[in-house]
Protein backbone atom coordinates (compact mmCIF):
# COMPACT_ATOMS: atom_id res chain seq x y z
CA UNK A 1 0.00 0.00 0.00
CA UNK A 2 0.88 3.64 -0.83
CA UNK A 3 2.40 5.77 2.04
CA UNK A 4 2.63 9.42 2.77
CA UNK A 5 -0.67 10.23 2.13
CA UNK A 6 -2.50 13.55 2.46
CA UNK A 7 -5.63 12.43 3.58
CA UNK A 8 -3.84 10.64 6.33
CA UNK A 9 -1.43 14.19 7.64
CA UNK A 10 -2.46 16.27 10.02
CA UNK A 11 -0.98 19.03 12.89
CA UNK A 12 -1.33 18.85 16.95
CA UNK A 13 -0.52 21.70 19.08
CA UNK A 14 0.51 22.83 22.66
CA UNK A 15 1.22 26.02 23.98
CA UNK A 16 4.94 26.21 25.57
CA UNK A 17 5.89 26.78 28.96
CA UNK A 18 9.08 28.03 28.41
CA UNK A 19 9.93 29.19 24.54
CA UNK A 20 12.09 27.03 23.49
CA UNK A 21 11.36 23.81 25.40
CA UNK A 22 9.45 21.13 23.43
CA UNK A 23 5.99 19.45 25.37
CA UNK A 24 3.98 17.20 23.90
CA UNK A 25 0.79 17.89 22.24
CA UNK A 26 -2.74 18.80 23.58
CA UNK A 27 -5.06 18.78 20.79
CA UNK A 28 -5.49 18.28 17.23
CA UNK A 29 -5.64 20.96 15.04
CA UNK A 30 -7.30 20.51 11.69
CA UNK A 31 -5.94 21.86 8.20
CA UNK A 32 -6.81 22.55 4.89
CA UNK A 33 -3.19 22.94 3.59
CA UNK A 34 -0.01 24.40 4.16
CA UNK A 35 3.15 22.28 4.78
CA UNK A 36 6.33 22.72 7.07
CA UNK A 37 9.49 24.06 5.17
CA UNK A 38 13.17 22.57 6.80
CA UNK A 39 15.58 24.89 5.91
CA UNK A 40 19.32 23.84 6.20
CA UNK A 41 21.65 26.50 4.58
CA UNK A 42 24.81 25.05 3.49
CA UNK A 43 28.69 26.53 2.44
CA UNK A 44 30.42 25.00 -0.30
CA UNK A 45 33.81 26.55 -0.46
CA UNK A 46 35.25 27.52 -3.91
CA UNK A 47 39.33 26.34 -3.28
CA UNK A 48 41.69 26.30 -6.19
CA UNK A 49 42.87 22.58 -5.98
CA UNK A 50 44.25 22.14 -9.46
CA UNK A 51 40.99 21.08 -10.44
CA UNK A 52 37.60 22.04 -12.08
CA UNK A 53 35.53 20.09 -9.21
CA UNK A 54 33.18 23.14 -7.92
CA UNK A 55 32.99 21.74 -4.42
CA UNK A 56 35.15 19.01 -2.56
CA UNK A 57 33.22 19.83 0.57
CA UNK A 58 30.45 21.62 2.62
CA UNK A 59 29.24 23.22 6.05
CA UNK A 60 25.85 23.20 7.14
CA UNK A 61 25.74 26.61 9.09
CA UNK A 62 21.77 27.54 9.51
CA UNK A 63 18.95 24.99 10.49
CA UNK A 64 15.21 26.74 11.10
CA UNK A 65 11.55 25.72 9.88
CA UNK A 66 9.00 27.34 7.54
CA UNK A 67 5.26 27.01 7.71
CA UNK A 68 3.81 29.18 5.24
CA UNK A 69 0.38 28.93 4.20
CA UNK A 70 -0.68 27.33 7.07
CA UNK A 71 -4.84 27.37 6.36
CA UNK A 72 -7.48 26.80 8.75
CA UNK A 73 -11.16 26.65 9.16
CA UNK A 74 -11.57 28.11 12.17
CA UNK A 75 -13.54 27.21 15.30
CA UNK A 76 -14.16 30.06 18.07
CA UNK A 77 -12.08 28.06 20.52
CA UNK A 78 -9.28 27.31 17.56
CA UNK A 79 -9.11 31.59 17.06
CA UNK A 80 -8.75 31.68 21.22
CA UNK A 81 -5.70 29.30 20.98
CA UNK A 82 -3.96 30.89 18.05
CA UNK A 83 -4.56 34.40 19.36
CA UNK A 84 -1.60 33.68 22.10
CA UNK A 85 0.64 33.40 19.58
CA UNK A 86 -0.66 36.63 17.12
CA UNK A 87 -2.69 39.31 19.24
CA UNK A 88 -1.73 38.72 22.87
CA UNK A 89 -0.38 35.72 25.54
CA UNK A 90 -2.84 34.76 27.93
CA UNK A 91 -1.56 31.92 28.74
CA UNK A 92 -0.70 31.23 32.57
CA UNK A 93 1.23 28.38 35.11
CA UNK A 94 2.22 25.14 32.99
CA UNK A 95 2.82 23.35 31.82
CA UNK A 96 1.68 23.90 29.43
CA UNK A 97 0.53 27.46 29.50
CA UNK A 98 -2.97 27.47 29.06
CA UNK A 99 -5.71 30.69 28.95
CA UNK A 100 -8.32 31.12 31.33
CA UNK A 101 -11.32 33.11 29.56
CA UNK A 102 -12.83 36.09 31.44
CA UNK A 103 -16.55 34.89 32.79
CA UNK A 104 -19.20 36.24 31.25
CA UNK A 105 -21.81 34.01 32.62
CA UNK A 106 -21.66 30.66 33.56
CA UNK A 107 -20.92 29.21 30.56
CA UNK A 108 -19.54 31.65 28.56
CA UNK A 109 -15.81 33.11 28.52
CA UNK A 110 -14.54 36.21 26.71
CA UNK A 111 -11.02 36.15 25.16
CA UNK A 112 -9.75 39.39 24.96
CA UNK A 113 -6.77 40.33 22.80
CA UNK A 114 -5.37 43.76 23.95
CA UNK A 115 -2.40 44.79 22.75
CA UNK A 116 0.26 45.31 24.59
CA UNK A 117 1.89 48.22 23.37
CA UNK A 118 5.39 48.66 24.58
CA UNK A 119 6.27 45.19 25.53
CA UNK A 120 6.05 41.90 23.71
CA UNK A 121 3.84 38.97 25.34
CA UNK A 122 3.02 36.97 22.45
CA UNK A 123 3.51 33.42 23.23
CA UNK A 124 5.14 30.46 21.84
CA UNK A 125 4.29 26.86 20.61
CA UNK A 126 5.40 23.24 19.85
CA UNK A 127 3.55 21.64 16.96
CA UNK A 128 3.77 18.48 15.53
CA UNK A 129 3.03 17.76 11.73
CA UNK A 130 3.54 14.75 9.64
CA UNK A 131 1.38 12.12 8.18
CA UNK A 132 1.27 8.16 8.12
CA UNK A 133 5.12 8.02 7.11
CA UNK A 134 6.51 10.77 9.42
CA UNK A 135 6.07 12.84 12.22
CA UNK A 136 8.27 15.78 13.17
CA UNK A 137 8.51 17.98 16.58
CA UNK A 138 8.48 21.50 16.00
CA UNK A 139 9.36 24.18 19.27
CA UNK A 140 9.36 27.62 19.04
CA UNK A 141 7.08 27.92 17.07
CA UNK A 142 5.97 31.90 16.49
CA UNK A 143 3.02 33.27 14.94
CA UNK A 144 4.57 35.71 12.39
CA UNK A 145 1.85 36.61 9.84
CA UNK A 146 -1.83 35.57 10.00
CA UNK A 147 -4.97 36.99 7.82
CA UNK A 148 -8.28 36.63 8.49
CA UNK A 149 -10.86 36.53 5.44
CA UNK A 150 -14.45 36.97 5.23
CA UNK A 151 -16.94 36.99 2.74
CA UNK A 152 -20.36 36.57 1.43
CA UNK A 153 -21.78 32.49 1.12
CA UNK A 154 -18.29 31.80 2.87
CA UNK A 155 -16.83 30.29 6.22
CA UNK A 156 -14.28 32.17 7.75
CA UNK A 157 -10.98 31.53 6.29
CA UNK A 158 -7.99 31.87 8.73
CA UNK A 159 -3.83 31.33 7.01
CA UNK A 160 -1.11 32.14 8.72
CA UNK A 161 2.75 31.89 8.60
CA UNK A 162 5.24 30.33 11.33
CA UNK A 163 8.36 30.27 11.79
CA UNK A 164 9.43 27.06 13.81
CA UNK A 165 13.34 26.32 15.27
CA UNK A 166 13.70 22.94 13.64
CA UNK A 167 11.82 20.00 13.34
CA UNK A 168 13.03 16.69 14.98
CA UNK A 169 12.13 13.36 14.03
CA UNK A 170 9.34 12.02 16.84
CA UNK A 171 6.51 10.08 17.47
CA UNK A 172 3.24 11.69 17.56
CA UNK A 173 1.09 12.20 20.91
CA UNK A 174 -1.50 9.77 21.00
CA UNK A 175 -5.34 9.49 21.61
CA UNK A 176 -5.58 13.33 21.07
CA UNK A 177 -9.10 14.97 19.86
CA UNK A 178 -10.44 17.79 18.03
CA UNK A 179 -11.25 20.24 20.96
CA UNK A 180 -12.87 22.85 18.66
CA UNK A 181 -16.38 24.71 20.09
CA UNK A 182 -18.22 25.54 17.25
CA UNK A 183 -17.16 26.47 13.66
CA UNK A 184 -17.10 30.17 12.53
CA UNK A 185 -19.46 30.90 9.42
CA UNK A 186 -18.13 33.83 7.89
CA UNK A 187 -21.45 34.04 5.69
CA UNK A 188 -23.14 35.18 9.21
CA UNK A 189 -20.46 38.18 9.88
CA UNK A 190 -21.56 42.03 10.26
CA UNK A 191 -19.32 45.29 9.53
CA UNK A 192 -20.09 48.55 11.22
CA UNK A 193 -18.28 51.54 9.90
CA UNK A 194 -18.13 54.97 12.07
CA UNK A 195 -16.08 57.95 12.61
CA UNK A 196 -17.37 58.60 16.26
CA UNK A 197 -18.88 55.29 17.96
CA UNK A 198 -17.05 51.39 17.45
CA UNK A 199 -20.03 48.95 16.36
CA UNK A 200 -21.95 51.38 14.85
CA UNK A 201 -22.78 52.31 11.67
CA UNK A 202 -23.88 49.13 10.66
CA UNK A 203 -23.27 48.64 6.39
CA UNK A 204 -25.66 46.28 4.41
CA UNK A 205 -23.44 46.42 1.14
CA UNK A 206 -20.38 44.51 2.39
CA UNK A 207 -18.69 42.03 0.24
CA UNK A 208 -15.65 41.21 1.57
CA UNK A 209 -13.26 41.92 4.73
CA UNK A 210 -9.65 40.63 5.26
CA UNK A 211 -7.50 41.83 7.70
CA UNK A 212 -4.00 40.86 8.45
CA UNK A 213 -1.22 41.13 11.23
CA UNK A 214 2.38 41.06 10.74
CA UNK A 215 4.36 40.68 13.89
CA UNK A 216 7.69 40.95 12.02
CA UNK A 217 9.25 38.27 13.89
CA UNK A 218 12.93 37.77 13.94
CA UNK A 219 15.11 34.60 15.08
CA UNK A 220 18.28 34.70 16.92
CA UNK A 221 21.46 32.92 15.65
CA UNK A 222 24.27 33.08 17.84
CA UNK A 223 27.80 31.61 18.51
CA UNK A 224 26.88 28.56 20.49
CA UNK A 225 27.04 25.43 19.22
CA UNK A 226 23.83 25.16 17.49
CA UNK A 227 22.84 25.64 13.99
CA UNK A 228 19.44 26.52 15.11
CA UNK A 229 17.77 29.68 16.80
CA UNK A 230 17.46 29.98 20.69
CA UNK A 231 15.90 33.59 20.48
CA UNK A 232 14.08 35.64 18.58
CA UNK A 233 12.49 39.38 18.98
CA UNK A 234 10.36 41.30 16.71
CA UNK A 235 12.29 43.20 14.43
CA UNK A 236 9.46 46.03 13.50
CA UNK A 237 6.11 47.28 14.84
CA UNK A 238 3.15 45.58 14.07
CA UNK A 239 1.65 46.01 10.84
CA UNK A 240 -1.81 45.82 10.81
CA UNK A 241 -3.91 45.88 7.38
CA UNK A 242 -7.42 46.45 6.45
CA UNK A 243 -9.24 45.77 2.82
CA UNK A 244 -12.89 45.78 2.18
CA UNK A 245 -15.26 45.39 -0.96
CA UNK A 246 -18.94 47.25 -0.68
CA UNK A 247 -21.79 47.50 -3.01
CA UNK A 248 -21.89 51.11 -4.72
CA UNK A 249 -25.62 50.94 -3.51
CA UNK A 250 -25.16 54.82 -2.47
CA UNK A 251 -22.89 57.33 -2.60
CA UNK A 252 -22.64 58.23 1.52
CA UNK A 253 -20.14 55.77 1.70
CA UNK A 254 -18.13 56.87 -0.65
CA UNK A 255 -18.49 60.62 0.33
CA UNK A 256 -17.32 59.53 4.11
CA UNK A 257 -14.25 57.59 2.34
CA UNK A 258 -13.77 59.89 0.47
CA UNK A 259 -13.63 62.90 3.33
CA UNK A 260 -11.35 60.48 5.46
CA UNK A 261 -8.99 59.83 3.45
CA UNK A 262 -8.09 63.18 2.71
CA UNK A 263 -7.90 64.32 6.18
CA UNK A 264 -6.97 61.26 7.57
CA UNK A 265 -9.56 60.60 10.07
CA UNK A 266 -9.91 57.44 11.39
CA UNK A 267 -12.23 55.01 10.50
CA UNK A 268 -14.09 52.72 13.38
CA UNK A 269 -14.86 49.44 11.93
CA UNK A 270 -16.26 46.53 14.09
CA UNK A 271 -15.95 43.06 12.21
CA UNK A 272 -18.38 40.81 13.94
CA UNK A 273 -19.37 37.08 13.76
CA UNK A 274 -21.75 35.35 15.74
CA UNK A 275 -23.01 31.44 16.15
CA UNK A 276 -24.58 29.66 18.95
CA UNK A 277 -25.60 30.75 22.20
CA UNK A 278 -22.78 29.83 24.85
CA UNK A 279 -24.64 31.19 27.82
CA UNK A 280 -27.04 33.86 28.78
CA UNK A 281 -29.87 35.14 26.00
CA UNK A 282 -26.80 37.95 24.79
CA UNK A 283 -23.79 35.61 25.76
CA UNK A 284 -23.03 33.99 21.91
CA UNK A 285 -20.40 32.90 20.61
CA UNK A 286 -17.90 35.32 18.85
CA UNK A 287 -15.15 36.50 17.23
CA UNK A 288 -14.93 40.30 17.27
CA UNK A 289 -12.87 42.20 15.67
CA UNK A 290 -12.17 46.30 16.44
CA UNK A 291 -9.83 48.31 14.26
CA UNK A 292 -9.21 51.89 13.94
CA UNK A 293 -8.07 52.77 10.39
CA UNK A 294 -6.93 55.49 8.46
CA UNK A 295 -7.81 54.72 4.69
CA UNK A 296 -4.75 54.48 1.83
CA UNK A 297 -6.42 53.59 -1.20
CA UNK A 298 -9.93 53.06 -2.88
CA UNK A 299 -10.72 52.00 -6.33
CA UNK A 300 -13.84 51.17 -8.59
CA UNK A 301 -14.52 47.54 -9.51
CA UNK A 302 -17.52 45.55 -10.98
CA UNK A 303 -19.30 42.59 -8.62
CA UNK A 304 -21.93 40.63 -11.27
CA UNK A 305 -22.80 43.70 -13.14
CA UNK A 306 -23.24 45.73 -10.55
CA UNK A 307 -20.51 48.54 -8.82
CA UNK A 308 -18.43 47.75 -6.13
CA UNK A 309 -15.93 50.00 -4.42
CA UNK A 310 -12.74 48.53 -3.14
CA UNK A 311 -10.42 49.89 0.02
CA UNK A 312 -7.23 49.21 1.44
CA UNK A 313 -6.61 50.36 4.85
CA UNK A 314 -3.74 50.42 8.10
CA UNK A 315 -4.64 50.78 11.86
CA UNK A 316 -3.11 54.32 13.82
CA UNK A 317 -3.53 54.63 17.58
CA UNK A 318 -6.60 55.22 19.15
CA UNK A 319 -5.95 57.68 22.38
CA UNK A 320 -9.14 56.82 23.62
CA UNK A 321 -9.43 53.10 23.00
CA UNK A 322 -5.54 53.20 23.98
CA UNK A 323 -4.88 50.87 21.21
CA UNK A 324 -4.94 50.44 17.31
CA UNK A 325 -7.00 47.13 17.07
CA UNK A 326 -8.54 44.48 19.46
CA UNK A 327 -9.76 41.48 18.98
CA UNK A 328 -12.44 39.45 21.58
CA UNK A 329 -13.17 35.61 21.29
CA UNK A 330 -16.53 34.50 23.38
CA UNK A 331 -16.39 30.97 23.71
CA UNK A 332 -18.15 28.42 25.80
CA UNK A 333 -14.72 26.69 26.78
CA UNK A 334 -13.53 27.99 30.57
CA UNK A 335 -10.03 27.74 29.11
CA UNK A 336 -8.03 27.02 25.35
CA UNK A 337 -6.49 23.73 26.59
C-alpha cells in the first residue's frame, strides 16, 4: 500500500511553557493545507585545488523551519488558541501554558486580545506535523503573519505563517481529539463603519473583509554550538492591514471615504461574527474584531454587473481606545487547553 498520504497528515498543538522547550501535544488541530518548510543552509567553499571540481566539501551553518500557508477553518475556541501566539499571551502556570477566559456568565468566557503596546507577550508553541510516514517535533514555534478573510456564502478563512526552530524526528502524541467549540461561518459576519462610535454604523453592502497582522518576527542565531535559533524578537512594529469590498448601492459611503482619506480621520470598523448561544440570552459565541483605520487607497470595480468600491486600509492609535486594534473571542470553553 501507498504511504505518505495527504488524507492521512495532520498538525497537533501545545502552547509552551518556556519558549524554546518542546511538550507534547494537547489537541489536534485541523488543516486545509499548508506544509512545514526545513531549511538547512549550506557553504560550499570555492578552493583552487588544481581542479575544475566546484565543491570538494560543505558546512551546514543555519537549520530553522517554515510554515507558510498554514490554512485553517476556524472554530471560536481554535481563534482563542492561536490568538496567544498573534494578538496577545494569555496563557498562565504550565505546563503547558494554558488561557483562562474572562466569565461572562456561567458558561460563557470572553477572550480578549489587547495589545500590549510597549512590551512583547506573544507566546510560543510546539507543533507536531507529519502524516502516516513521518512525524516531526516543531518548538518555538511563532506566529509571524496571519490573515483573516471573510466573505459573502463563505466560512471564515484563517492562514497564517510560522516560523518554527527545527523540526526533529518524533513520534506523535496519542489518543488526542479535536477540541474545537463551534465552527465560525463567515457568511453570518456584520461590519459597522463609524467615525465617532465602534459597532456602529452598521453597512448592508459589504462584500468582503480581510484583515492581516504582521508581527515581524525575527530569530536569533548566535555563537553557540547550534545551527538553530534559541531567540528571537520582533524586528518592527506591528503592521496591521485592512481591505474591504462594498456595493456602490449609495454614494454616503463613498463621500465619508472619500472625506477620510483626505484628512486622515480614522475610521471605526467593528468586524463581527456570531453562532450559537454559549450562555445567557446575549452571551453567543464570537469573534470580534475592532480596528481603527486610516484609509490608503480606494478603487472602482464591478461585482456581477453591478458597482463595487474597493479599500485598502492600516490601523493608527486610538488615544481613547488606547490601542490600534482588538480582537475578543466568546467561547463556551472555561479555558483554550
Amino acid at each position: 500500500m501507498a504511504g505518505g498520504l495527504v488524507a492521512l497528515s495532520g498538525m497537533q498543538r501545545v502552547i509552551e511553557t518556556t519558549p524554546g522547550t518542546a511538550l507534547a501535544a494537547t489537541a489536534i488541530q485541523p488543516i486545509l493545507g499548508g506544509w512545514l518548510k526545513e531549511t538547512v543552509e549550506r557553504q560550499f567553499p570555492d578552493e583552487q585545488r588544481y581542479s575544475f571540481v566546484e565543491a570538494y566539501r560543505n558546512f551546514a551553518v543555519k537549520n530553522m523551519v517554515e510554515i507558510s500557508g498554514l490554512t485553517i477553518a476556524p472554530t471560536f475556541k481554535d481563534m482563542s488558541w492561536w490568538g496567544c501566539l498573534f494578538w496577545k499571551g494569555l496563557g498562565a502556570g504550565g505546563p503547558p501554558k494554558v488561557s483562562t477566559g474572562a466569565v461572562r456568565d456561567t458558561s460563557a468566557y470572553d477572550y480578549i486580545f489587547t495589545p500590549t503596546v510597549a512590551s512583547d507577550d506573544l507566546q510560543t508553541a510546539t507543533l507536531e506535523i507529519g502524516d502516516d510516514i513521518q512525524h516531526w517535533q516543531i518548538p518555538f514555534v511563532l506566529g509571524n503573519k496571519i490573515e483573516l478573510n471573510w466573505a459573502v456564502n463563505s466560512a471564515l478563512t484563517c492562514s497564517m505563517d510560522l516560523l518554527g526552530q527545527r523540526a526533529v524526528a518524533a513520534t506523535k502524541t496519542a489518543a488526542l481529539a479535536v477540541t474545537g467549540d463551534e465552527h465560525i461561518n463567515g457568511a453570518l459576519t456584520t461590519v459597522a463603519l463609524d467615525t465617532s462610535t465602534i459597532g456602529s454604523g452598521a453597512l448592508t453592502t459589504v462584500q468582503e473583509m480581510k484583515v492581516s497582522w504582521d508581527n515581524g518576527w525575527q530569530q536569533e542565531f548566535v555563537l553557540n554550538g547550534n545551527l538553530y535559533p534559541l531567540g528571537a524578537h520582533r524586528g518592527a512594529t506591528k503592521k496591521v492591514t485592512v481591505e474591504g469590498t462594498l456595493l456602490f448601492t449609495s454614494s454616503t459611503e463613498y463621500t465619508s471615504i472619500y472625506q477620510n482619506a483626505g484628512i486622515g480621520t480614522p475610521r471605526k470598523i467593528r468586524i463581527s461574527t456570531k453562532g450559537t448561544l454559549a450562555g445567557a440570552a446575549t452571551a453567543y459565541r464570537e469573534l470580534k474584531v475592532d480596528l481603527y483605520a486610516v484609509y490608503e487607497d480606494i478603487q472602482f470595480d464591478t461585482i456581477n454587473g453591478q458597482r463595487a468600491m474597493k479599500f485598502t486600509a492600516k490601523t493608527q492609535y486610538d488615544s481613547t481606545a488606547t490601542h490600534d486594534q482588538q480582537v475578543v473571542v466568546t467561547t463556551a470553553a472555561a479555558t483554550t487547553a
